[in-house]
Protein backbone atom coordinates (compact mmCIF):
# COMPACT_ATOMS: atom_id res chain seq x y z
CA UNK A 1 100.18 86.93 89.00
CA UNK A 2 102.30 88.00 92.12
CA UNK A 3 105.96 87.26 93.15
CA UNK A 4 108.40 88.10 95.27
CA UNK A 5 112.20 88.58 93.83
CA UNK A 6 114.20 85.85 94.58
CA UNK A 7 117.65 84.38 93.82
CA UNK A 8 120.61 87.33 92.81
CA UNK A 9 119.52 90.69 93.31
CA UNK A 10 118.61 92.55 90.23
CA UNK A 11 118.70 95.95 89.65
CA UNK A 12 118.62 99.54 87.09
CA UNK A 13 122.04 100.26 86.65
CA UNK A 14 120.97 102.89 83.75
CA UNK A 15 117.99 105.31 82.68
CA UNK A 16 117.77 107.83 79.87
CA UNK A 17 114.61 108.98 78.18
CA UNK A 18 113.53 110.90 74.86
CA UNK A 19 111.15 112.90 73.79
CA UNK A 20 110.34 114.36 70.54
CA UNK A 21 111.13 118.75 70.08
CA UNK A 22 107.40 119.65 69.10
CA UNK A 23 105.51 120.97 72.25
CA UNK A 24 101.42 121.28 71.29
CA UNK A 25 100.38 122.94 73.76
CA UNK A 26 96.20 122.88 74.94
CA UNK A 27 95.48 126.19 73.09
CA UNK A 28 96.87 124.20 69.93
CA UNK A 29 94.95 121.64 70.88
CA UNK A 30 91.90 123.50 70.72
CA UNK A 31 92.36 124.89 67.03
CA UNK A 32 92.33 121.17 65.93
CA UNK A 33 89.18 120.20 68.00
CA UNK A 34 86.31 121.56 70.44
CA UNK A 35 87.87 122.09 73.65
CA UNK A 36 89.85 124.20 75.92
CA UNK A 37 92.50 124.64 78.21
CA UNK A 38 90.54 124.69 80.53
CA UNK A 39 88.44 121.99 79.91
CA UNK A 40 91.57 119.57 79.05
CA UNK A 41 93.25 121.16 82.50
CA UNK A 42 90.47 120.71 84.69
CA UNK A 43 89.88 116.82 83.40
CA UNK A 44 93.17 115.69 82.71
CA UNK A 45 95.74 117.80 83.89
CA UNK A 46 97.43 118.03 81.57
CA UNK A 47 98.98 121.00 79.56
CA UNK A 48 101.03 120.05 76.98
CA UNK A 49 102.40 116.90 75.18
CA UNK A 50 105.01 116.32 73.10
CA UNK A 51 104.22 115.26 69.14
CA UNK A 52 106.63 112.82 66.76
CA UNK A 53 107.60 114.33 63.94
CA UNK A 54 106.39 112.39 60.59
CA UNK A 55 109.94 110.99 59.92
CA UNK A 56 110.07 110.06 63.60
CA UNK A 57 109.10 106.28 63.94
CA UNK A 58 109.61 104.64 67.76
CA UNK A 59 113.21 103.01 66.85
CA UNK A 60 113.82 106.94 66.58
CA UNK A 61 112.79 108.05 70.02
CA UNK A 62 113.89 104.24 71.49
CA UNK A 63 117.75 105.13 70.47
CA UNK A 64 118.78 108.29 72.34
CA UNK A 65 117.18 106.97 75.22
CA UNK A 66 118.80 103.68 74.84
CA UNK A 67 122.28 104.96 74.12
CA UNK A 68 121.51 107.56 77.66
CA UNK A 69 120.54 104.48 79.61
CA UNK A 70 123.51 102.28 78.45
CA UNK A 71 126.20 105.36 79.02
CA UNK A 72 124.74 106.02 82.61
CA UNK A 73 125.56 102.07 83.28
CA UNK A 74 129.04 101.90 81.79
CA UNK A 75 127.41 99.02 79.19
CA UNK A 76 128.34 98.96 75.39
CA UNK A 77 125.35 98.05 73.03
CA UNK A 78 127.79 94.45 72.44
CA UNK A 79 127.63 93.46 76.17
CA UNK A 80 123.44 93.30 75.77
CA UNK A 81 122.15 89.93 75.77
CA UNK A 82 118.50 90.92 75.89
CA UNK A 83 116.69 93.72 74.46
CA UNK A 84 112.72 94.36 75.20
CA UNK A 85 110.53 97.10 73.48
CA UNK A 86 107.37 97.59 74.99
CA UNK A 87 105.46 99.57 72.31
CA UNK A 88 102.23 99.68 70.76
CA UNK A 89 103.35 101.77 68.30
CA UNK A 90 106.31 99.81 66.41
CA UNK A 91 108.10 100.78 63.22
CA UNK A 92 106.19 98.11 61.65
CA UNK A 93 104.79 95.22 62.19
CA UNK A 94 107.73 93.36 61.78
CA UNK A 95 111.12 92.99 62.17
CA UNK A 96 110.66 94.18 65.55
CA UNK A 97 111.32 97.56 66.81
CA UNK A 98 113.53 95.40 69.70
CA UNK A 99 115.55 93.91 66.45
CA UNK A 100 116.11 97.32 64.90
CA UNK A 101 117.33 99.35 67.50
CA UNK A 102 119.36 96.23 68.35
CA UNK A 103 121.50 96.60 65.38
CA UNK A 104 121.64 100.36 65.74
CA UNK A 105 123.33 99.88 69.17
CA UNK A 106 125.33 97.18 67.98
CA UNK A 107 123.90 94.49 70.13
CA UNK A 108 124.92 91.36 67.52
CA UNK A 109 124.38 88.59 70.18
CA UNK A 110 121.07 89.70 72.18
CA UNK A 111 118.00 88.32 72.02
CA UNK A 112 115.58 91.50 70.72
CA UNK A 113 111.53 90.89 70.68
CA UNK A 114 108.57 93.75 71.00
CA UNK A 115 106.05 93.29 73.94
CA UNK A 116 102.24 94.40 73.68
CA UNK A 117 100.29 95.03 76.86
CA UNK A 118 99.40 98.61 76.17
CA UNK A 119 100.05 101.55 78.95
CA UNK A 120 101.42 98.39 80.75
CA UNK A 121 104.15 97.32 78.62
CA UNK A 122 107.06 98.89 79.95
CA UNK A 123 105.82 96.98 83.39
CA UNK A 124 105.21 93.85 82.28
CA UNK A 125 108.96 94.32 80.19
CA UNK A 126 111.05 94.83 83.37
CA UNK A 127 109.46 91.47 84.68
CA UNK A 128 110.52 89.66 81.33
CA UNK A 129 113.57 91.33 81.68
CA UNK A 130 114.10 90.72 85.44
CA UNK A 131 113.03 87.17 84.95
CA UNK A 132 115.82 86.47 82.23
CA UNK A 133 118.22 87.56 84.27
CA UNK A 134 117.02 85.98 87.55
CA UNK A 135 116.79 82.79 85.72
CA UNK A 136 120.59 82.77 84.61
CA UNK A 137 119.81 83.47 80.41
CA UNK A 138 120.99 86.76 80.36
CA UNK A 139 123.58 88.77 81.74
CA UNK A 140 122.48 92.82 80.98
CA UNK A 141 119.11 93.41 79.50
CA UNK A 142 117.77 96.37 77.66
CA UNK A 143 114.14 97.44 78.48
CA UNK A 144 112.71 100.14 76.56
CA UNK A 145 108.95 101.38 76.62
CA UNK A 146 107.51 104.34 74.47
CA UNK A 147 104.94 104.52 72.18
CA UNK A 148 104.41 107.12 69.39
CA UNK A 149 100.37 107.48 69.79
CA UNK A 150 99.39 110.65 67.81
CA UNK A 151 99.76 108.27 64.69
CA UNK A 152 96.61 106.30 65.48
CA UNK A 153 94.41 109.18 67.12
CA UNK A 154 91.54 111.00 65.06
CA UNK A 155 92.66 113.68 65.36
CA UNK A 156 88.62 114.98 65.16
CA UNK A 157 87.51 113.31 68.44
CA UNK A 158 87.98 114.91 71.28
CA UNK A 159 87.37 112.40 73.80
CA UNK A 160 91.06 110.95 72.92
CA UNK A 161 93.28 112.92 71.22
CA UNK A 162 93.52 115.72 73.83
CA UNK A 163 94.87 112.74 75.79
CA UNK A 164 97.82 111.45 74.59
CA UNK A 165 101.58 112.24 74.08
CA UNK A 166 104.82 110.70 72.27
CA UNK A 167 107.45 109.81 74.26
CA UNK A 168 109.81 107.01 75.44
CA UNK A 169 112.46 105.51 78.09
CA UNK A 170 114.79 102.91 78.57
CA UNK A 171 116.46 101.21 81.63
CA UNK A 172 119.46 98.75 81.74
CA UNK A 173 118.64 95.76 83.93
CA UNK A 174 121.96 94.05 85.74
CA UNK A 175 122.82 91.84 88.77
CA UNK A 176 123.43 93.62 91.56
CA UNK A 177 125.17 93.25 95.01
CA UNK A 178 122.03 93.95 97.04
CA UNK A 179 118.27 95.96 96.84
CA UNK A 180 117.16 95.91 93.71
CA UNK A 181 113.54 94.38 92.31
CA UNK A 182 111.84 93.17 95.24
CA UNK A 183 108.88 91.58 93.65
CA UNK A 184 106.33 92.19 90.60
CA UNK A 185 102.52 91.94 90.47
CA UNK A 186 100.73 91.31 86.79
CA UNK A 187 97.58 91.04 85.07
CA UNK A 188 94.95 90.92 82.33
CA UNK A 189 90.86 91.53 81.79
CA UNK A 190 90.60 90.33 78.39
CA UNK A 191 86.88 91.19 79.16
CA UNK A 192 87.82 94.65 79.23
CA UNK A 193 89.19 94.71 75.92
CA UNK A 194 86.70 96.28 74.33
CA UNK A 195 86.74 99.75 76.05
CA UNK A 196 90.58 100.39 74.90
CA UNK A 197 91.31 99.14 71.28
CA UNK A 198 92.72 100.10 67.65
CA UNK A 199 90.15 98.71 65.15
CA UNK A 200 91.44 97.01 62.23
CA UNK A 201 94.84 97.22 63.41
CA UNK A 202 95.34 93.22 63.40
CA UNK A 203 94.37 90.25 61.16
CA UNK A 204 90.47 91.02 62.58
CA UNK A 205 88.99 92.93 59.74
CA UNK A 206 86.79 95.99 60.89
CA UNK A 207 84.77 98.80 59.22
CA UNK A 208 84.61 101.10 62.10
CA UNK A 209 87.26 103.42 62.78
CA UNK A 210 90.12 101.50 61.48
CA UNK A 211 93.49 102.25 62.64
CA UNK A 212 92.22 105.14 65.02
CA UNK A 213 92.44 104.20 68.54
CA UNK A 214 89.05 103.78 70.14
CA UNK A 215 88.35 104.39 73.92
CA UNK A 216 85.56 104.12 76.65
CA UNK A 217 86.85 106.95 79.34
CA UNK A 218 83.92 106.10 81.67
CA UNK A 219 84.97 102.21 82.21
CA UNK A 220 88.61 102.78 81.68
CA UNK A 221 88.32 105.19 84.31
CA UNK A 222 86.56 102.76 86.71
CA UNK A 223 88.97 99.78 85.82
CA UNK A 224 92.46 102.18 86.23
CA UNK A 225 91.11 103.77 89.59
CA UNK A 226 90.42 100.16 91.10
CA UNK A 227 93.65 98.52 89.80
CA UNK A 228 95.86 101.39 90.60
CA UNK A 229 95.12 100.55 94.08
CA UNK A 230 94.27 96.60 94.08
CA UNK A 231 97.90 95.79 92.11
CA UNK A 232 99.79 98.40 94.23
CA UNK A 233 98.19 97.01 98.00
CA UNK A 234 98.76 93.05 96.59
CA UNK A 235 102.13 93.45 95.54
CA UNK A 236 103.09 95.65 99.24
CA UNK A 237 101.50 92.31 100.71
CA UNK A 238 103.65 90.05 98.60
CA UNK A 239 106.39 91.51 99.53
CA UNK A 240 106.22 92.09 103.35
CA UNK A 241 106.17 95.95 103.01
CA UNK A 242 103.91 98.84 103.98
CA UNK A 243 102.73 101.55 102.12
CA UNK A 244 104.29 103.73 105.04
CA UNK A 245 107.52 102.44 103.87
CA UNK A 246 107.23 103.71 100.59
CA UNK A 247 109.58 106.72 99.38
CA UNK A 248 108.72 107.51 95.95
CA UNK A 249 105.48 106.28 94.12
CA UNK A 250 105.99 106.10 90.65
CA UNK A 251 102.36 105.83 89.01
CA UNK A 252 101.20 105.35 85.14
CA UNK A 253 100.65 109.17 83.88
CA UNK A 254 97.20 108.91 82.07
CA UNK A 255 95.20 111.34 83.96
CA UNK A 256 95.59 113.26 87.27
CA UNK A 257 92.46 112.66 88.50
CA UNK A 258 93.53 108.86 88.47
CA UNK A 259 96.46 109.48 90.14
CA UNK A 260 94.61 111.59 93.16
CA UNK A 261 92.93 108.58 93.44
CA UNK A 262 95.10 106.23 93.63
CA UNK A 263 97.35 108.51 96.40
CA UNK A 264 94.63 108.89 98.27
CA UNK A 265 93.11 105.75 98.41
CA UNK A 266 96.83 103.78 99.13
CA UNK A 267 97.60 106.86 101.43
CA UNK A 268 100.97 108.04 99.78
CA UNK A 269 101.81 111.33 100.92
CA UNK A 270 101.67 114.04 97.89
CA UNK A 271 105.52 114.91 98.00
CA UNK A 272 106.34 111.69 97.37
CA UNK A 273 104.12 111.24 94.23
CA UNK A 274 106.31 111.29 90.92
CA UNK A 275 103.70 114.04 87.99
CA UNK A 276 104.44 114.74 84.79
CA UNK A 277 101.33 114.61 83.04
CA UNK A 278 101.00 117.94 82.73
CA UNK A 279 104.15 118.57 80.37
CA UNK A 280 103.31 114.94 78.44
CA UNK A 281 100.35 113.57 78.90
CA UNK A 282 99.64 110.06 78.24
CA UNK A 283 102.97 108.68 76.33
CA UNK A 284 101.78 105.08 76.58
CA UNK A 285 104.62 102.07 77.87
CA UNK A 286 106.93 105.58 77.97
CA UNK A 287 105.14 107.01 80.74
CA UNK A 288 106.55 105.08 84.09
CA UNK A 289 110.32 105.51 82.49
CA UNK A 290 109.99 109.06 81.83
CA UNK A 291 108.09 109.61 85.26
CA UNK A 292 111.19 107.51 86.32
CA UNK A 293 113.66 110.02 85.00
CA UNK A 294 112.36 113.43 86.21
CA UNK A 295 112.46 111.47 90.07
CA UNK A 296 116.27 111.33 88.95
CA UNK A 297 116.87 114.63 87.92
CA UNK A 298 115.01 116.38 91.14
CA UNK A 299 116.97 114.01 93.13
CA UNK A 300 114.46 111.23 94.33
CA UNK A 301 116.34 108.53 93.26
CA UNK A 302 119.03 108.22 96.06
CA UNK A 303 120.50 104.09 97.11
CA UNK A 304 118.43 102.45 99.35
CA UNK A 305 115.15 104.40 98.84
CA UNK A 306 112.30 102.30 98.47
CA UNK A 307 110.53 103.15 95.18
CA UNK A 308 106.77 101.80 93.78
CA UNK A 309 105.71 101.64 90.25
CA UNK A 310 102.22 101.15 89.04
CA UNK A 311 100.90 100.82 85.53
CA UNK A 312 97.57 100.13 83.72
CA UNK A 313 96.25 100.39 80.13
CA UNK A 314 95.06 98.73 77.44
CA UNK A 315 94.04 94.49 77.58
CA UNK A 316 92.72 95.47 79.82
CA UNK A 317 96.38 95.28 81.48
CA UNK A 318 97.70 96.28 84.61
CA UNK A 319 101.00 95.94 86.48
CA UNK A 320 103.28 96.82 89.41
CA UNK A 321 107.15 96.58 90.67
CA UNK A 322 108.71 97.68 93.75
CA UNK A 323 112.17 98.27 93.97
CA UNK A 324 114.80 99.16 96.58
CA UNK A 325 116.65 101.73 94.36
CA UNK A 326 120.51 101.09 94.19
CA UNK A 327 122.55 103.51 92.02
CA UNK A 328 122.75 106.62 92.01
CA UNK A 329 121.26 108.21 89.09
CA UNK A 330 121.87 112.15 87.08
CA UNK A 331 120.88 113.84 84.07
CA UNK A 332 118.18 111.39 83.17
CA UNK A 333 116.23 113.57 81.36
């Protein structure tokens, strides 16, 4: 599914982001499991990653960000008529993460549902979001994406838990005068499902590995470094635009060898690439926001600058949003 924006311009007015305080570090890592830095460097890139506390759920990590992201737009939690969370990891299954941190921010008259489409979430959220408000139902909208991950690893394979981070990020979505969302691209490989999955996490029973998340790296691998690219180029096409045109590139933080790929083969030049999987890794729906607030804080989010965002993950999912970037934004992070 492609689209260009249309109707009343629609942009982020707000950003904030969270993180939990533990840093485990790769040499951590390796007391835990058979690797080392080295080996998780040299793969992944990545060096550290941040780790939830156990009284830290997602509605934890959602709220500062939330209450960041509402304070950098000048919106109270009351004005919200919408509130997303993109999240694999909820609180619980139900209420919804969305319906808890909705009464934490004192948001009694917006509509508050949680969003599943893995590492893609927060994506396909801003195009839920964007769509509500495009469409007249909503006013201000909340989007939040994070995930807390490191509660369904096992922790004894190696192949996955070196991986991933906790982390998340929220944006406010409002109408704008011009710029803003210029158009969204969107989709799903059900047939993929099966190399990216939690076991027994659902009403399908299942003996092996339940709850621990379960990945093929070879085919996810393939899929992310083909999508990265096919999403970003349709979406540029969509939309009338060039990848020349491009100022900041804003892509899913899963692995740095997928993200040299996906520079190289759209032709973005390096400086203009937003990295933090080094100091997170993989934090899931949180990754785009937080990649979103560290092009804040060094300054890369200016008006008028034409910024690209491209997520894939688990569905198999994948997504993409370009934006003309209209406020300016500081202390993000």
């Amino acid at each position: 599914m492609k689209s260009r924006a249309a109707g009343h311009p629609i942009s982020i007015t707000g950003l904030g982001c969270y993180v939990p305080e533990r840093v485990m570090t790769n040499d951590e890592m390796a007391q835990i499991v058979d690797t080392t830095d080295e080996w998780i460097s040299t793969r992944t890139g990545i060096k550290e990653r941040r780790i939830a506390a156990d009284d830290e759920a997602m509605s934890d990590l959602a709220l500062p960000a939330s209450r960041q992201a509402l304070e950098q737009a000048g919106v109270r939690g009351r004005d919200l008529d919408l509130i997303i969370v993109a999240t694999v990891t909820p609180d619980m299954t139900f209420p919804s993460t969305a319906a808890l941190l909705a009464d934490e921010l004192g948001s009694v008259d917006a509509a508050a549902y949680d969003l599943s489409a893995g590492c893609t979430g927060f994506m396909y959220a801003l195009a839920q979001g964007y769509g509500m408000l495009a469409g007249g139902f909503a006013d201000r909208a909340l989007i939040v994406g994070g995930d807390i991950l490191s509660r369904v690893l096992d922790w004894s394979d190696r192949s996955t838990v070196v991986l991933f981070g906790d982390g998340a990020g929220a944006v406010v979505l409002e109408r704008v005068e011009h710029g803003g969302f210029l158009g969204f691209e969107l989709g799903a490989d059900g047939g993929g499902g099966k190399e990216l999955f939690i076991p027994g996490s659902g009403s399908r029973l299942s003996e092996n590995g339940q709850g621990y998340l379960k990945m093929n790296g070879r085919e996810v691998f393939k899929f992310a470094t083909r999508v990265m690219v096919s999403s970003a180029e349709a979406l540029l096409a969509e939309c009338g635009r060039t990848v020349d045109e491009i100022d900041v590139y804003v892509p899913h933080q899963a692995n740095i060898r997928i993200i040299d790929h996906a520079t190289r083969k759209l032709g973005i030049p390096e400086e203009k690439v937003v990295v933090n999987v080094d100091r997170f890794g993989n934090t899931s729906s949180g990754s785009i926001p937080l990649a979103l607030a560290d092009a804040a804080d060094d300054g890369r989010l200016k008006p008028g600058k034409l910024v690209l965002m491209t997520g894939m993950g688990a569905g198999l999912t994948w997504g993409s949003a370009l934006i003309e970037w209209t406020q300016e934004m500081n202390g993000a992070n």
